[in-house]
C-alpha atoms as a PDB file:
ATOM      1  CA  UNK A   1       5.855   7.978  13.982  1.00  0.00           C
ATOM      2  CA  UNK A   2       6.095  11.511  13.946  1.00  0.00           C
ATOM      3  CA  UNK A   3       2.645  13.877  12.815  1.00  0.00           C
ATOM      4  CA  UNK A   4       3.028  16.375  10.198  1.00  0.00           C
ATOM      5  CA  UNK A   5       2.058  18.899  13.350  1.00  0.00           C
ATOM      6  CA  UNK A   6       5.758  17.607  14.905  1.00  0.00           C
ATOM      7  CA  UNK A   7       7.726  18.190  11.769  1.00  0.00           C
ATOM      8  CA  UNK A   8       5.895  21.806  11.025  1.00  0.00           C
ATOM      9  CA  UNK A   9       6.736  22.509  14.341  1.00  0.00           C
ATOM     10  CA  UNK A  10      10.594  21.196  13.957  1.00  0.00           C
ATOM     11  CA  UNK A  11      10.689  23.007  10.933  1.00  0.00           C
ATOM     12  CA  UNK A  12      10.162  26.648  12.276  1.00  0.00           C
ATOM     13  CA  UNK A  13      12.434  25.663  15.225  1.00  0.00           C
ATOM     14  CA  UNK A  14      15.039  24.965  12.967  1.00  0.00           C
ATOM     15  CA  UNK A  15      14.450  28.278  10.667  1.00  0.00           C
ATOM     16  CA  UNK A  16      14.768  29.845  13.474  1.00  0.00           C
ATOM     17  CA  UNK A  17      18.049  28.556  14.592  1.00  0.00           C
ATOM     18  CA  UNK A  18      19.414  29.508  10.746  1.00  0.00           C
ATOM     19  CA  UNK A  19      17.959  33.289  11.313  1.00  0.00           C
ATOM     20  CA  UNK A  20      19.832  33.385  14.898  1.00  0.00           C
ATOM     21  CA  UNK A  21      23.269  31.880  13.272  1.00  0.00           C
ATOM     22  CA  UNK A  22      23.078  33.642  10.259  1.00  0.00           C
ATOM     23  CA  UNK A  23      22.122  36.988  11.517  1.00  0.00           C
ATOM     24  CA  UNK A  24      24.320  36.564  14.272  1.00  0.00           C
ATOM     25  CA  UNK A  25      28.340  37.015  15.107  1.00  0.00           C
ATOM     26  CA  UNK A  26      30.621  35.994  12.077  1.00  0.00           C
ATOM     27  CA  UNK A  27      27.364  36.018  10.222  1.00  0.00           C
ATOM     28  CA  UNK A  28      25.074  37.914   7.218  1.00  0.00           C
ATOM     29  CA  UNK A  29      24.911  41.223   9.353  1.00  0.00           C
ATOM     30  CA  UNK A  30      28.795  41.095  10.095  1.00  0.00           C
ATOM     31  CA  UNK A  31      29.512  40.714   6.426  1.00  0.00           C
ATOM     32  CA  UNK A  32      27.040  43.084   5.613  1.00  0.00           C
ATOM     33  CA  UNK A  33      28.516  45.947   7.384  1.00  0.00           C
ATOM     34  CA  UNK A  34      32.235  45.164   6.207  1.00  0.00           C
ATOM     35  CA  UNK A  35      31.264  44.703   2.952  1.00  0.00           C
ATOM     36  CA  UNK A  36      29.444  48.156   2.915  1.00  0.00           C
ATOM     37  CA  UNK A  37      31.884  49.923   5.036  1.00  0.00           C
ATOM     38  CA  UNK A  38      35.202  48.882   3.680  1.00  0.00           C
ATOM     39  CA  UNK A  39      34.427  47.884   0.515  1.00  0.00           C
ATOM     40  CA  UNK A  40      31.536  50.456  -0.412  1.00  0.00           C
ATOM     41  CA  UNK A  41      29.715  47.635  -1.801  1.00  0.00           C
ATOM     42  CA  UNK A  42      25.165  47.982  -2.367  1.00  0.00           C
ATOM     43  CA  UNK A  43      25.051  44.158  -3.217  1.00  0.00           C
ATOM     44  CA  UNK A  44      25.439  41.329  -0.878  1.00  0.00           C
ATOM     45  CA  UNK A  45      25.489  38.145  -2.514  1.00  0.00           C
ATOM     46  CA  UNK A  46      26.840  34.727  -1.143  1.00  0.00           C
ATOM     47  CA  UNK A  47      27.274  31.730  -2.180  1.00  0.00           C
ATOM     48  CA  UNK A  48      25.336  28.691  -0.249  1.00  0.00           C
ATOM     49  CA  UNK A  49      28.101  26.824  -0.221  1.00  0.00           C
ATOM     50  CA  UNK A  50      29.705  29.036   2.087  1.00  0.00           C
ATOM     51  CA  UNK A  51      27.143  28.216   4.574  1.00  0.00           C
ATOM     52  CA  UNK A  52      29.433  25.324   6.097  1.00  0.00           C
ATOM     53  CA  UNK A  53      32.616  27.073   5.103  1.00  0.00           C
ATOM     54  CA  UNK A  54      34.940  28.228   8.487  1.00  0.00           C
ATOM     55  CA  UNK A  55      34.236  31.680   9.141  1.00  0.00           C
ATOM     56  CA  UNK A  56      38.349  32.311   8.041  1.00  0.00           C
ATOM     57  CA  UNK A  57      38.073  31.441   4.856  1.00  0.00           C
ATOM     58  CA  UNK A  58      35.223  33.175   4.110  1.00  0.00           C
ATOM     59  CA  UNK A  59      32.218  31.476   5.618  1.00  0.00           C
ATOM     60  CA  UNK A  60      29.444  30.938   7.978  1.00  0.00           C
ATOM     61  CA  UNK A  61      30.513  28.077   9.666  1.00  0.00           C
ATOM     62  CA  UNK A  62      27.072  26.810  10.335  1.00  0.00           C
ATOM     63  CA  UNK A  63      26.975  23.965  11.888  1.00  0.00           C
ATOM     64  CA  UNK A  64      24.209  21.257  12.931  1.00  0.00           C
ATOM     65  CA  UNK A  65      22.513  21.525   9.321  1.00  0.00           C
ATOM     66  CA  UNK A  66      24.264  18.748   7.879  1.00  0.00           C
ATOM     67  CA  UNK A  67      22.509  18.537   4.456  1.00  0.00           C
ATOM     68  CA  UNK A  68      22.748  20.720   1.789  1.00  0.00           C
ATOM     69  CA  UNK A  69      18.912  20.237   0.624  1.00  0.00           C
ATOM     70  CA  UNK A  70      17.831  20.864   4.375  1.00  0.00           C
ATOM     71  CA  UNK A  71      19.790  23.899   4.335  1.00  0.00           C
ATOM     72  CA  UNK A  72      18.220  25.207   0.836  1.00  0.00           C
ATOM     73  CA  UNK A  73      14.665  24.533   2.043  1.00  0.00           C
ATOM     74  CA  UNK A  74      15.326  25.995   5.242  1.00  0.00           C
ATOM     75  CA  UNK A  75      16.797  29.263   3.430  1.00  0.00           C
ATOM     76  CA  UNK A  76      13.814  29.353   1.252  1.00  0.00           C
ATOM     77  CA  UNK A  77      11.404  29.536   4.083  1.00  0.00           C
ATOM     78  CA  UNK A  78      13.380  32.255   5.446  1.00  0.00           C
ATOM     79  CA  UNK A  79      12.999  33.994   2.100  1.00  0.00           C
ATOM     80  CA  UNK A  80       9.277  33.235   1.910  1.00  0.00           C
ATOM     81  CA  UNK A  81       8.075  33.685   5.247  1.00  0.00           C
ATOM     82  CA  UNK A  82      10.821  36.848   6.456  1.00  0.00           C
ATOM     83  CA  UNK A  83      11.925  38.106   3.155  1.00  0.00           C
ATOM     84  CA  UNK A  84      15.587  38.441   5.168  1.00  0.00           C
ATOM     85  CA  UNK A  85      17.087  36.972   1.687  1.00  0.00           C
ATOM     86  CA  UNK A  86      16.758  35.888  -1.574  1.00  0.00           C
ATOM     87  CA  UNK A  87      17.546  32.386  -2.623  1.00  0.00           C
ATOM     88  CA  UNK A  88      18.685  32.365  -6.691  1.00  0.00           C
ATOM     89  CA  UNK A  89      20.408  29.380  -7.754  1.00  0.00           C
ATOM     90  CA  UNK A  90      23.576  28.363  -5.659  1.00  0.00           C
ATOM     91  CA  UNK A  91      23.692  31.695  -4.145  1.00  0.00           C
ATOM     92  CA  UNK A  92      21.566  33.999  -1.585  1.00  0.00           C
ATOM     93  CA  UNK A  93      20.789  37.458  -1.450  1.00  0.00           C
ATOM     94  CA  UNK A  94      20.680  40.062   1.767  1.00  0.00           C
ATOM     95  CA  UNK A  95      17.587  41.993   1.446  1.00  0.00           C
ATOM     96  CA  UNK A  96      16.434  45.452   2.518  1.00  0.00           C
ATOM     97  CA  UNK A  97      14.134  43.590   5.135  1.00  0.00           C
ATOM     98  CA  UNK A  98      17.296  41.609   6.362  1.00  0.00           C
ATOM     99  CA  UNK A  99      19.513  44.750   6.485  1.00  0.00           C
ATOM    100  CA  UNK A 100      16.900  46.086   8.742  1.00  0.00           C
ATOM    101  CA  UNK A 101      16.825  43.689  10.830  1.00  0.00           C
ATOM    102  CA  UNK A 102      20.603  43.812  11.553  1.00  0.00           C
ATOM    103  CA  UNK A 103      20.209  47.302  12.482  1.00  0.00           C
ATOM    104  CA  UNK A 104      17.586  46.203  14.973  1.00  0.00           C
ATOM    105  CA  UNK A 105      20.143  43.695  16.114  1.00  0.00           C
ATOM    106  CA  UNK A 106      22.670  46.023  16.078  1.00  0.00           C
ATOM    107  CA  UNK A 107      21.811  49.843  16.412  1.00  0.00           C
ATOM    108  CA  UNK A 108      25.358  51.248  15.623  1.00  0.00           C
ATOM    109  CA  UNK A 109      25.262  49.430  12.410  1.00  0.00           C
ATOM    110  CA  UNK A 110      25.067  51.937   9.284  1.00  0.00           C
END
């Protein structure tokens, strides 16, 4: 039987995981800077679907977070806890905080 101490701790390992996919190659930072680069855009909104998508047709290609609830909660503790993104609805949101962050990952980023 696992304590609630075990799945707290499983829990932050696993948001962490999501922050290191999703902020890093093929992920939210990469889109980030081609979507402001090449297409000029302010907004970067994606759809959570995408999450599981292959990274050529459009997606994250995350892998290893096999359901979609898991996924959502996980995203919303990102939101709550790093304010990297917004959760709203089916989609999330890149935030200032989580542009700022990419530059830290990546200084040349603009």
């Amino acid at each position: 039987m696992s304590s609630s101490h075990d799945d707290n701790e499983k829990s932050i390992v696993n948001k962490q995981k999501l922050i290191d996919i999703l902020m890093g190659v093929n992920g939210l930072c990469n889109k980030y800077y081609h979507l402001k680069t090449n297409e000029g855009k302010t907004e970067f909104v994606f759809d959570i679907n995408d999450l599981k998508k292959r990274v050529q047709q459009g997606g994250f290609e995350i892998k290893g977070f096999d359901r979609k609830p898991q996924l959502v909660k996980l995203l919303k503790k990102i939101q709550d806890e790093d304010g990297y993104i917004e959760v709203k609805g089916g989609k999330f949101i890149l935030l200032e905080k989580g542009i700022e962050h990419c530059r830290q990952l990546y200084p040349t980023m603009p």
